[in-house]
C-alpha atoms as a PDB file:
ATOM      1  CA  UNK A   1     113.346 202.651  18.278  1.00  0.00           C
ATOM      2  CA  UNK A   2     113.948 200.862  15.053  1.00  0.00           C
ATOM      3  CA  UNK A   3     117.596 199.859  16.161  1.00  0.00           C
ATOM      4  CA  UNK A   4     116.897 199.038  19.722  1.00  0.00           C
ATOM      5  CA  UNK A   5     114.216 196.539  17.965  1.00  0.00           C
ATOM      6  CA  UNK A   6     116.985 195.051  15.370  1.00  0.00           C
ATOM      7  CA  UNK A   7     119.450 194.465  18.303  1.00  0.00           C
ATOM      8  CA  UNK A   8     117.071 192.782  20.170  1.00  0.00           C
ATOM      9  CA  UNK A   9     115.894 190.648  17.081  1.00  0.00           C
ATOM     10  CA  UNK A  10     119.411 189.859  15.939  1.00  0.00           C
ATOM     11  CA  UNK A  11     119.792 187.546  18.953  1.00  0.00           C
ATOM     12  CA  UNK A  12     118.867 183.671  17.964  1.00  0.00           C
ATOM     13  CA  UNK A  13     116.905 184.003  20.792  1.00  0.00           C
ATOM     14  CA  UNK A  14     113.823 185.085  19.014  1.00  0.00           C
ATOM     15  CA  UNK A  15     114.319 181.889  16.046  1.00  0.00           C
ATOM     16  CA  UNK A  16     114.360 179.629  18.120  1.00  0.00           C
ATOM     17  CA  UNK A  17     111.479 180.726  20.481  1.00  0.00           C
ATOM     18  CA  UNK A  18     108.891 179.125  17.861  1.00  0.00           C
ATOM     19  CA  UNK A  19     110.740 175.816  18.908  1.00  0.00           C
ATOM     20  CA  UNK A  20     110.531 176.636  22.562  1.00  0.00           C
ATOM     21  CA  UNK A  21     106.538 177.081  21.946  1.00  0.00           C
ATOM     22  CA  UNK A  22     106.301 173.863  20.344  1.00  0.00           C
ATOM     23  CA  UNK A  23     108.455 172.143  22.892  1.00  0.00           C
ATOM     24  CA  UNK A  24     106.772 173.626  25.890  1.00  0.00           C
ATOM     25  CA  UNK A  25     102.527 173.636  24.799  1.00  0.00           C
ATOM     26  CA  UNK A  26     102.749 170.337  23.057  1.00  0.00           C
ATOM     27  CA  UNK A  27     100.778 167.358  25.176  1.00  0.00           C
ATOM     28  CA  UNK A  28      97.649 165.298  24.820  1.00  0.00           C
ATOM     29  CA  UNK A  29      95.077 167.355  22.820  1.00  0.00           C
ATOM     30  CA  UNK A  30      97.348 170.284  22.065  1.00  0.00           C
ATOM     31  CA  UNK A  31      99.095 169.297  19.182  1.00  0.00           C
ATOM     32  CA  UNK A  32      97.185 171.501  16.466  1.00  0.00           C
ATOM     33  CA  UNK A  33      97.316 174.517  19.041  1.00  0.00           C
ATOM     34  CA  UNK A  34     101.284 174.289  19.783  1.00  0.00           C
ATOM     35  CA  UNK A  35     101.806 173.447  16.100  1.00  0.00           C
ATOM     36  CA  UNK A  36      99.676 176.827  14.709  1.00  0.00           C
ATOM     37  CA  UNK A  37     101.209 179.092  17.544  1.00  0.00           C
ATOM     38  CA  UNK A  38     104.959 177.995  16.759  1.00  0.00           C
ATOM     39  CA  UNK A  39     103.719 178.792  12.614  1.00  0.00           C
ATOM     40  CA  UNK A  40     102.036 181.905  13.614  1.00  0.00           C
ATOM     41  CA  UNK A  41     105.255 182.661  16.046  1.00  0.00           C
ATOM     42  CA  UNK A  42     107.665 181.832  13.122  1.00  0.00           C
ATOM     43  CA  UNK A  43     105.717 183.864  10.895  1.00  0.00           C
ATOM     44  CA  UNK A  44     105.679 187.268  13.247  1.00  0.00           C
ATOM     45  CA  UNK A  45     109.378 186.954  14.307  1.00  0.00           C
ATOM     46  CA  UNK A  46     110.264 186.745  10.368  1.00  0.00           C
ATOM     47  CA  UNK A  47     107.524 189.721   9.445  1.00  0.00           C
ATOM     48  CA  UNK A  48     109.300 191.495  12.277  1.00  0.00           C
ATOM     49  CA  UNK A  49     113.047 191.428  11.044  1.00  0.00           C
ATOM     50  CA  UNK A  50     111.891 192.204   7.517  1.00  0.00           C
ATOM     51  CA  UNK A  51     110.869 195.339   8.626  1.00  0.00           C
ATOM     52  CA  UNK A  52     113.507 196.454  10.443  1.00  0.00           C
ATOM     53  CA  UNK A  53     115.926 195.446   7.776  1.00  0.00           C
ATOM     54  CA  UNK A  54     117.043 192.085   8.848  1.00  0.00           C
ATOM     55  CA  UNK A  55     118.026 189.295   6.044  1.00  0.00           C
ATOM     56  CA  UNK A  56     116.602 185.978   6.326  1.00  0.00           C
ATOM     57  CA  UNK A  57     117.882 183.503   8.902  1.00  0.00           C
ATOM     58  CA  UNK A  58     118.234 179.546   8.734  1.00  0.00           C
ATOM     59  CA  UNK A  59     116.191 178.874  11.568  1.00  0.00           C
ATOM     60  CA  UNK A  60     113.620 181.555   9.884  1.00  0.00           C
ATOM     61  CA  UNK A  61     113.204 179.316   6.701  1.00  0.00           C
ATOM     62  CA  UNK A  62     113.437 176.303   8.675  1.00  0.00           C
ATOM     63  CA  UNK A  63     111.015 177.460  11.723  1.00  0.00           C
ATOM     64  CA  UNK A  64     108.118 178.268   9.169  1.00  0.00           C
ATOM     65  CA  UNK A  65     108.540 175.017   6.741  1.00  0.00           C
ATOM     66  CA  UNK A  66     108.588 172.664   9.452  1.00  0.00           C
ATOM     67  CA  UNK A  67     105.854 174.265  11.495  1.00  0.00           C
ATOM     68  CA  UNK A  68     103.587 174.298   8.387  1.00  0.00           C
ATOM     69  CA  UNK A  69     104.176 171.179   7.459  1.00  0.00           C
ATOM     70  CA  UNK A  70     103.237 170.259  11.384  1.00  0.00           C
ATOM     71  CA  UNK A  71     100.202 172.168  11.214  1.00  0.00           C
ATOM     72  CA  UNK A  72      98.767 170.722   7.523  1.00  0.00           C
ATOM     73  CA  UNK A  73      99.171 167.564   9.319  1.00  0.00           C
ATOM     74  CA  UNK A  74      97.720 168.411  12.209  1.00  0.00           C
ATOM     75  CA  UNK A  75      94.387 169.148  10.703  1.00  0.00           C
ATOM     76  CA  UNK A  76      93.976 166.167   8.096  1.00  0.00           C
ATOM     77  CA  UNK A  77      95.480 162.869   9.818  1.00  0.00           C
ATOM     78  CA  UNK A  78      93.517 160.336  12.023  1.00  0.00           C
ATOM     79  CA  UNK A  79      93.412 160.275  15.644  1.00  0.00           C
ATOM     80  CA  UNK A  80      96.101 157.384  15.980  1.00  0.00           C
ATOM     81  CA  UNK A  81      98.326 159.603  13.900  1.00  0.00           C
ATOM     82  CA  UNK A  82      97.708 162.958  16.176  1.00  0.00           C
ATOM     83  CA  UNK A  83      97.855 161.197  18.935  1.00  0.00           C
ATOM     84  CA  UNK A  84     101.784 160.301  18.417  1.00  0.00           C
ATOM     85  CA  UNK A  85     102.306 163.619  16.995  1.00  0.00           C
ATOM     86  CA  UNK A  86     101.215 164.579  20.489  1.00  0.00           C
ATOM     87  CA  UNK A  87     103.294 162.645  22.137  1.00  0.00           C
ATOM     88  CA  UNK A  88     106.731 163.055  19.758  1.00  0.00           C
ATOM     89  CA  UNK A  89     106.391 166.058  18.126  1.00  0.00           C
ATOM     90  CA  UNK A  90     108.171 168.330  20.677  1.00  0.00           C
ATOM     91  CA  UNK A  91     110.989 165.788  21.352  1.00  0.00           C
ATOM     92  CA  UNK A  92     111.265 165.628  17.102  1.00  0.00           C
ATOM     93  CA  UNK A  93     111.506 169.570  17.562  1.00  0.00           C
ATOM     94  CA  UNK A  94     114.106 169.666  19.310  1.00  0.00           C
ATOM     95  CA  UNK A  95     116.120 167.182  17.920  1.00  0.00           C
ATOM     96  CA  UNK A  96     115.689 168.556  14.461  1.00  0.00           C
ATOM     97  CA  UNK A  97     116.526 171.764  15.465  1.00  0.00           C
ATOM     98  CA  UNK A  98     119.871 170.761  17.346  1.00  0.00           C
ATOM     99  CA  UNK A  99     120.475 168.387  14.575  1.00  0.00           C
ATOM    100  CA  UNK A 100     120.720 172.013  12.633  1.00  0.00           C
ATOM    101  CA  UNK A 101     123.072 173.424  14.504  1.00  0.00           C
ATOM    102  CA  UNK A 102     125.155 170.467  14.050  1.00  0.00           C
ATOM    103  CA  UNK A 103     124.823 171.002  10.421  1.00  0.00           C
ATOM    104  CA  UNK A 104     126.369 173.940  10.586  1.00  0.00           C
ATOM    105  CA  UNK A 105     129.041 173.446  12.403  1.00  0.00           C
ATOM    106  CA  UNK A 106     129.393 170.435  10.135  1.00  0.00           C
ATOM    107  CA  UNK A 107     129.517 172.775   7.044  1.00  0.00           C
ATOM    108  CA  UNK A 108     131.777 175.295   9.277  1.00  0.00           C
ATOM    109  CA  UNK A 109     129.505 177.833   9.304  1.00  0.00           C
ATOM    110  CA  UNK A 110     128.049 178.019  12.769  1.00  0.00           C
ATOM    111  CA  UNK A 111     124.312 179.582  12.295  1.00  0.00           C
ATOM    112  CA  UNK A 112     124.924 181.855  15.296  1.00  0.00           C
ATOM    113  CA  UNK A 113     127.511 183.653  12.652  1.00  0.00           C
ATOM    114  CA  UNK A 114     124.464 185.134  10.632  1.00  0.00           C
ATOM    115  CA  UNK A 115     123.045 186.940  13.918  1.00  0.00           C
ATOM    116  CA  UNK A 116     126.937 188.106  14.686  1.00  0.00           C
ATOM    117  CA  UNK A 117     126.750 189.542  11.512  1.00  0.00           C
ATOM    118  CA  UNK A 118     124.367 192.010  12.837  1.00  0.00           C
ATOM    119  CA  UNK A 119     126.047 193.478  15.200  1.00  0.00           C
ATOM    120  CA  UNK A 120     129.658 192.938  14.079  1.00  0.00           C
ATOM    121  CA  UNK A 121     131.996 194.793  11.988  1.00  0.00           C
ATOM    122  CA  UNK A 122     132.679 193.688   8.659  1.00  0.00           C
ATOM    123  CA  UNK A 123     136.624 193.568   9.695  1.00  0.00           C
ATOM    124  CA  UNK A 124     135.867 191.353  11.949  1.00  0.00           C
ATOM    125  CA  UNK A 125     134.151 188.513  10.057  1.00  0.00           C
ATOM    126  CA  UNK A 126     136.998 186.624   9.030  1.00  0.00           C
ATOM    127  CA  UNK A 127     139.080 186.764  12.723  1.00  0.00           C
ATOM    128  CA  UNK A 128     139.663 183.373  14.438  1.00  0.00           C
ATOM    129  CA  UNK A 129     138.329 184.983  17.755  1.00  0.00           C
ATOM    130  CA  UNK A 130     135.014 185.754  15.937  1.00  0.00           C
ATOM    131  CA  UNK A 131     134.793 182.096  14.758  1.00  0.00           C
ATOM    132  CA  UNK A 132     135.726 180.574  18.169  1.00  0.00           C
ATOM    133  CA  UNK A 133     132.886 182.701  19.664  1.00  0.00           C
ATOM    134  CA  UNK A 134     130.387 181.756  17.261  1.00  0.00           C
ATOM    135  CA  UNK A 135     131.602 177.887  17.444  1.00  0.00           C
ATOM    136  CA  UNK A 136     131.128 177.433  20.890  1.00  0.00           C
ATOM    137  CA  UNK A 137     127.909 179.542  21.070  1.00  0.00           C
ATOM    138  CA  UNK A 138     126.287 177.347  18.662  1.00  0.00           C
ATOM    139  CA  UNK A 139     127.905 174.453  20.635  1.00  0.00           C
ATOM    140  CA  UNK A 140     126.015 175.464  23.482  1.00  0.00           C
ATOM    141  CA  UNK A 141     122.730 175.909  21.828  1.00  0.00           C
ATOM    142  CA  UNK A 142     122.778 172.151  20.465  1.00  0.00           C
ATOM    143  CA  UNK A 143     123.468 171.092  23.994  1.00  0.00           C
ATOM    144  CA  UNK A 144     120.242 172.308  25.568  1.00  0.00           C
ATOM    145  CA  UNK A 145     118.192 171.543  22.725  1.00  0.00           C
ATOM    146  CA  UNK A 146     119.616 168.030  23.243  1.00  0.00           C
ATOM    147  CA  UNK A 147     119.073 167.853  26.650  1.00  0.00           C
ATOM    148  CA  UNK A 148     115.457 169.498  26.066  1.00  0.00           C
ATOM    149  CA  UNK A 149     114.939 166.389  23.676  1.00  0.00           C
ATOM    150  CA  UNK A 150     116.640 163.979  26.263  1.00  0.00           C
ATOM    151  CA  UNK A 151     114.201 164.904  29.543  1.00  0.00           C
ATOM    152  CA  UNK A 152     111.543 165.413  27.155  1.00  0.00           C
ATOM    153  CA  UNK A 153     112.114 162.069  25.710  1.00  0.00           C
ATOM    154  CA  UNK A 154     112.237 160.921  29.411  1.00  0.00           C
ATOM    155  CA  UNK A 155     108.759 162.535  30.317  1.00  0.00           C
ATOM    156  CA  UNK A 156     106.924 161.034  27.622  1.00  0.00           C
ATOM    157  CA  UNK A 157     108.677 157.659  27.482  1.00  0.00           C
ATOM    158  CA  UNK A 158     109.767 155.562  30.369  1.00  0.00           C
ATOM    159  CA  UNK A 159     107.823 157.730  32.793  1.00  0.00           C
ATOM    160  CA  UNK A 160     105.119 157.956  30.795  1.00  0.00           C
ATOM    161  CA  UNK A 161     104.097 161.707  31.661  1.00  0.00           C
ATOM    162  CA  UNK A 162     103.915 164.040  28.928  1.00  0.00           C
ATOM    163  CA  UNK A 163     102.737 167.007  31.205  1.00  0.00           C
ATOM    164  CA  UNK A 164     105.443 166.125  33.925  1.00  0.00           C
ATOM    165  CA  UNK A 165     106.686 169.721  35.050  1.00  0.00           C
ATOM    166  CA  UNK A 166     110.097 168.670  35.919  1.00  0.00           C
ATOM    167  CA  UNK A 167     110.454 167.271  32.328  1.00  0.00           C
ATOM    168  CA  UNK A 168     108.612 169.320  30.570  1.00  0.00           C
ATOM    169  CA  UNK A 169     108.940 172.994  31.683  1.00  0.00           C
ATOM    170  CA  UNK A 170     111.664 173.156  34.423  1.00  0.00           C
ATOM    171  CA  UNK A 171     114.613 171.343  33.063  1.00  0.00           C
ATOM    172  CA  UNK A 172     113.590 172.504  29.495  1.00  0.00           C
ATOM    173  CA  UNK A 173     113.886 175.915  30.602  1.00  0.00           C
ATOM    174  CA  UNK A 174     117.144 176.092  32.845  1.00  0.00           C
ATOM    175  CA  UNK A 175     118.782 174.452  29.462  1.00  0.00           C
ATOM    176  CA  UNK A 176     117.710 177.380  27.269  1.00  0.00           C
ATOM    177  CA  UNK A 177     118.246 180.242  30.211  1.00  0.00           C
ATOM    178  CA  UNK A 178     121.834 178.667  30.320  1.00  0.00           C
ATOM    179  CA  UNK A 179     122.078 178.852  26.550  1.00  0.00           C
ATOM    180  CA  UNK A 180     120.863 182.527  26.488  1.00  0.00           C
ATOM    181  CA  UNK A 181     122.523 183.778  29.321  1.00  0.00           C
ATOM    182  CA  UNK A 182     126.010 182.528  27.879  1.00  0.00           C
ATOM    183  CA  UNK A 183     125.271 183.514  24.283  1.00  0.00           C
ATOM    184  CA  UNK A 184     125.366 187.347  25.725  1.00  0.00           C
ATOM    185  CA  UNK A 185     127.609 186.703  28.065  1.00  0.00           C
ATOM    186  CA  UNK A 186     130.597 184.853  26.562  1.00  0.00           C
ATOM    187  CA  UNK A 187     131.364 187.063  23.572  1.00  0.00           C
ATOM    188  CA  UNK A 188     131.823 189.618  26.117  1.00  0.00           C
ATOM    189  CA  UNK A 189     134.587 187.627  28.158  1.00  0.00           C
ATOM    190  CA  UNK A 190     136.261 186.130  25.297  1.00  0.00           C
ATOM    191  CA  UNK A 191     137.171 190.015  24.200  1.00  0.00           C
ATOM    192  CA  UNK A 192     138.069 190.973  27.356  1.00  0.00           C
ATOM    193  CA  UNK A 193     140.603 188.371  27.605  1.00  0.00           C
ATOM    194  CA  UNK A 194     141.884 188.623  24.340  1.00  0.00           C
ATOM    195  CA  UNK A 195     142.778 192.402  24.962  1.00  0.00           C
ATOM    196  CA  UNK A 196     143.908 191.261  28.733  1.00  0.00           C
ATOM    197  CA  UNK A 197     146.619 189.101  26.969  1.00  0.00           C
ATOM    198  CA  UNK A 198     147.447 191.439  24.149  1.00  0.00           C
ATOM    199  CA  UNK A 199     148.134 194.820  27.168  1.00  0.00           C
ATOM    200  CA  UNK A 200     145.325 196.524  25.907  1.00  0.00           C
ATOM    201  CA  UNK A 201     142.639 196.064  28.808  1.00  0.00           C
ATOM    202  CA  UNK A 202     143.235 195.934  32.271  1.00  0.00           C
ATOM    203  CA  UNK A 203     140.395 195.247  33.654  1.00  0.00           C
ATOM    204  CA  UNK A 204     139.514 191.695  34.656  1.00  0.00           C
ATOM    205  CA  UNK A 205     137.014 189.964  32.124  1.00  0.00           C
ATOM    206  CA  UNK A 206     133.397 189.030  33.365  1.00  0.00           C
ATOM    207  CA  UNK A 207     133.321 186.103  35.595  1.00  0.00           C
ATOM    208  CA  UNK A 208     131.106 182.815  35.744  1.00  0.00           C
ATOM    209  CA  UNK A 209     129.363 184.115  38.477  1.00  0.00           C
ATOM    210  CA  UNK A 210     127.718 186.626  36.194  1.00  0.00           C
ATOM    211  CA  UNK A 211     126.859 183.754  33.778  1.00  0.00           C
ATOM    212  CA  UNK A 212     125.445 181.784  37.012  1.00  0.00           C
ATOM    213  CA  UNK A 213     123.372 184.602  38.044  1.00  0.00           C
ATOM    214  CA  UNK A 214     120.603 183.786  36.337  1.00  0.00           C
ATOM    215  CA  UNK A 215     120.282 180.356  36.925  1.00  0.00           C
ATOM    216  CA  UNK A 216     120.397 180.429  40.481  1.00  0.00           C
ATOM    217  CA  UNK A 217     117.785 183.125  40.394  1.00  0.00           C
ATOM    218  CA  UNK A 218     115.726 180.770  38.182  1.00  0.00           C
ATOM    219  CA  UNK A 219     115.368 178.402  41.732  1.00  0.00           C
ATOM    220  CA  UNK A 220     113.074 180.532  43.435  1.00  0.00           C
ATOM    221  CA  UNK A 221     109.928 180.577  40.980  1.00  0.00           C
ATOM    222  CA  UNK A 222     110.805 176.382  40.515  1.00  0.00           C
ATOM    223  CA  UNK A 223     110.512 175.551  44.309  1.00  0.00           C
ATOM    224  CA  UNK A 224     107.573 178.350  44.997  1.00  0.00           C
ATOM    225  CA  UNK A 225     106.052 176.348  41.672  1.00  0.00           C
ATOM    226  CA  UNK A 226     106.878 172.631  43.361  1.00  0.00           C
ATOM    227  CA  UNK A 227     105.168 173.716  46.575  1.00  0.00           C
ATOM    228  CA  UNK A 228     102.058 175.061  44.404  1.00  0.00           C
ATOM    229  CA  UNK A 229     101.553 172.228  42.200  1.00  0.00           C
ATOM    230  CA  UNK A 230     102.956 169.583  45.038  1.00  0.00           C
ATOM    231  CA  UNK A 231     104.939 168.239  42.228  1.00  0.00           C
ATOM    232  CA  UNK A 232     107.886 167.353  44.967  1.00  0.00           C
ATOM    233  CA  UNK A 233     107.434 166.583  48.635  1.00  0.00           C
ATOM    234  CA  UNK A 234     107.856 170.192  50.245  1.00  0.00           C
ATOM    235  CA  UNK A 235     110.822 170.392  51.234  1.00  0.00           C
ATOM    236  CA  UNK A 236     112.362 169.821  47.975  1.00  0.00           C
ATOM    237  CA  UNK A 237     110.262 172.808  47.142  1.00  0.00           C
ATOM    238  CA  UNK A 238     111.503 175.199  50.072  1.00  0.00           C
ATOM    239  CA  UNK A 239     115.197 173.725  49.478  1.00  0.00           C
ATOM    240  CA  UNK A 240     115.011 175.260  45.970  1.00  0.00           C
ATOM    241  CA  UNK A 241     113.750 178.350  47.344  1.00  0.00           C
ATOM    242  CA  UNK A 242     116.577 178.962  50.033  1.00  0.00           C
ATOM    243  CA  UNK A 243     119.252 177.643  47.857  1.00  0.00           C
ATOM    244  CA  UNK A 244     117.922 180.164  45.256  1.00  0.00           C
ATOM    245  CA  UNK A 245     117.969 182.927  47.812  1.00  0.00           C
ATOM    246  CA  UNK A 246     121.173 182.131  49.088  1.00  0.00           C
ATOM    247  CA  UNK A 247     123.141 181.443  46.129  1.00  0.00           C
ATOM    248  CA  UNK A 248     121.960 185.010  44.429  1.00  0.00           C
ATOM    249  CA  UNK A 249     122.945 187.058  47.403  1.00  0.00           C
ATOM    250  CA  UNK A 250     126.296 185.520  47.457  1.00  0.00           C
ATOM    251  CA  UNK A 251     126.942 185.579  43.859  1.00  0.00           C
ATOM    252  CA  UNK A 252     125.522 189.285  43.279  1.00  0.00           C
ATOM    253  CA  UNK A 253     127.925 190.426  46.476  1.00  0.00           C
ATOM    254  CA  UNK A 254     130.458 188.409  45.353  1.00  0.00           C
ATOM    255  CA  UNK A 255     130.480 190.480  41.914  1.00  0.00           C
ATOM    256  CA  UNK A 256     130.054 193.881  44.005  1.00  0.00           C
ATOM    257  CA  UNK A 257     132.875 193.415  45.617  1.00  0.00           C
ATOM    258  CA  UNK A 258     135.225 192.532  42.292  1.00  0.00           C
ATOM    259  CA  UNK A 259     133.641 195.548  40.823  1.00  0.00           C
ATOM    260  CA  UNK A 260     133.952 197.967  43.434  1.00  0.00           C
ATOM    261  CA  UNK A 261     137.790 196.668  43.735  1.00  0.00           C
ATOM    262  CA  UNK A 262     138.141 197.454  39.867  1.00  0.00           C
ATOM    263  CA  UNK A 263     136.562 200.808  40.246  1.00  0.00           C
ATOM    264  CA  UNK A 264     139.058 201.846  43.477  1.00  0.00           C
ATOM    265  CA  UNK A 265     142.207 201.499  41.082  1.00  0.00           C
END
């Protein structure tokens, strides 16, 4: 039990949900609420890898500083002030937290190298196939938190709508299931291949279908939402729903078949 929990808390998924909390409950009159439940997320997620054995993280020290400081201000500054902190504060999440990343690739330490750690030999540290992985998963991550920043930016600037659901759920999201989905499914690949071209696999390596998978999946719940909330004229909404449909079928047979041809050699 104790190890499934570290494996599952070694992935940078759970450091950087606080930000997603922030980024996703923030809006007009929610600012002290998405501000104390990204702290009090921060907080458990850090309690949590302490006791299964985990070392302090970046985004740990990071998460919980800037969340604080969010919240102290939260509870002290005038309504002019909270109001913009309202309307920013998300978009400022993101950016800082991207801006991070950056850092450490900057530095040439990619952050997602601490969470490899975990799960990686020792031996394997210092390999330039362990830092290429870790480069362009932490590549990744700054992309969607930039692109979270950029539509959020969008919702609550030139259009003006801070709750906008396109903006400030559905885009948000597909950036970070993207960013998730690759972060377990690259490493994977990148071995494969590597033993492909050094005769010591020959089996083919996973495919972008199975990195796609996800996201088409993701359609379904987006149109079935659009039609609910009539956020899109409907057929928008059942377009997303079919092409959702559609594309998952032929994806998930498409990878049946490459496996089932793998398993008849």
């Amino acid at each position: 039990m104790a190890e499934r929990a570290r494996g599952l808390l070694s992935s940078p998924f759970f450091d950087f949900a606080p930000w997603i909390v922030m980024s996703v409950i923030v809006g007009p009159q929610r600012f002290v609420l998405a501000s104390g439940l990204a702290l009090l997320t921060a907080l458990v997620i850090a309690a949590a890898n302490r006791l299964v054995g985990i070392k302090p993280m970046v985004l740990d020290v990071a998460g919980i500083a800037f969340f604080a400081a969010l919240f102290g201000v939260g509870l002290f500054v005038d309504d002019v002030t909270r109001h913009w902190l309202e309307r920013w504060s998300g978009d400022l999440s993101n950016v800082l937290i991207a801006l991070i990343a950056i850092g450490s690739i900057v530095l040439q330490r990619p952050f997602t190298v601490q969470y490899a750690h975990e799960s990686v030999h020792p031996r394997h540290w210092d390999s330039p196939l362990f830092m290429r992985i870790n480069y362009r998963i932490t590549w990744v991550w700054t992309g969607a938190f930039l692109i979270t920043a950029a539509v959020g930016f969008l919702g609550d600037g030139p259009l003006d709508q801070p709750d906008n659901m396109w903006t400030n759920w559905v885009v948000q999201f597909a950036a970070l299931i993207f960013a998730l989905r690759f972060t377990e499914w690259y490493p994977q690949m990148a071995h494969a291949r590597d033993e492909i071209e050094h005769g010591e696999r020959v089996e083919p390596a996973s495919t972008v279908r199975e990195l796609a998978l996800p996201l088409t999946g993701y359609l379904v719940p987006v149109g079935i939402l659009a039609l609910a909330l009539a956020t899109a004229p409907w057929w928008v909404g059942a377009a997303l729903i079919a092409l959702g449909v559609l594309a998952t079928r032929l994806l998930a047979e498409q990878e049946a078949e490459v496996e089932s041809g793998v398993a008849a050699r």
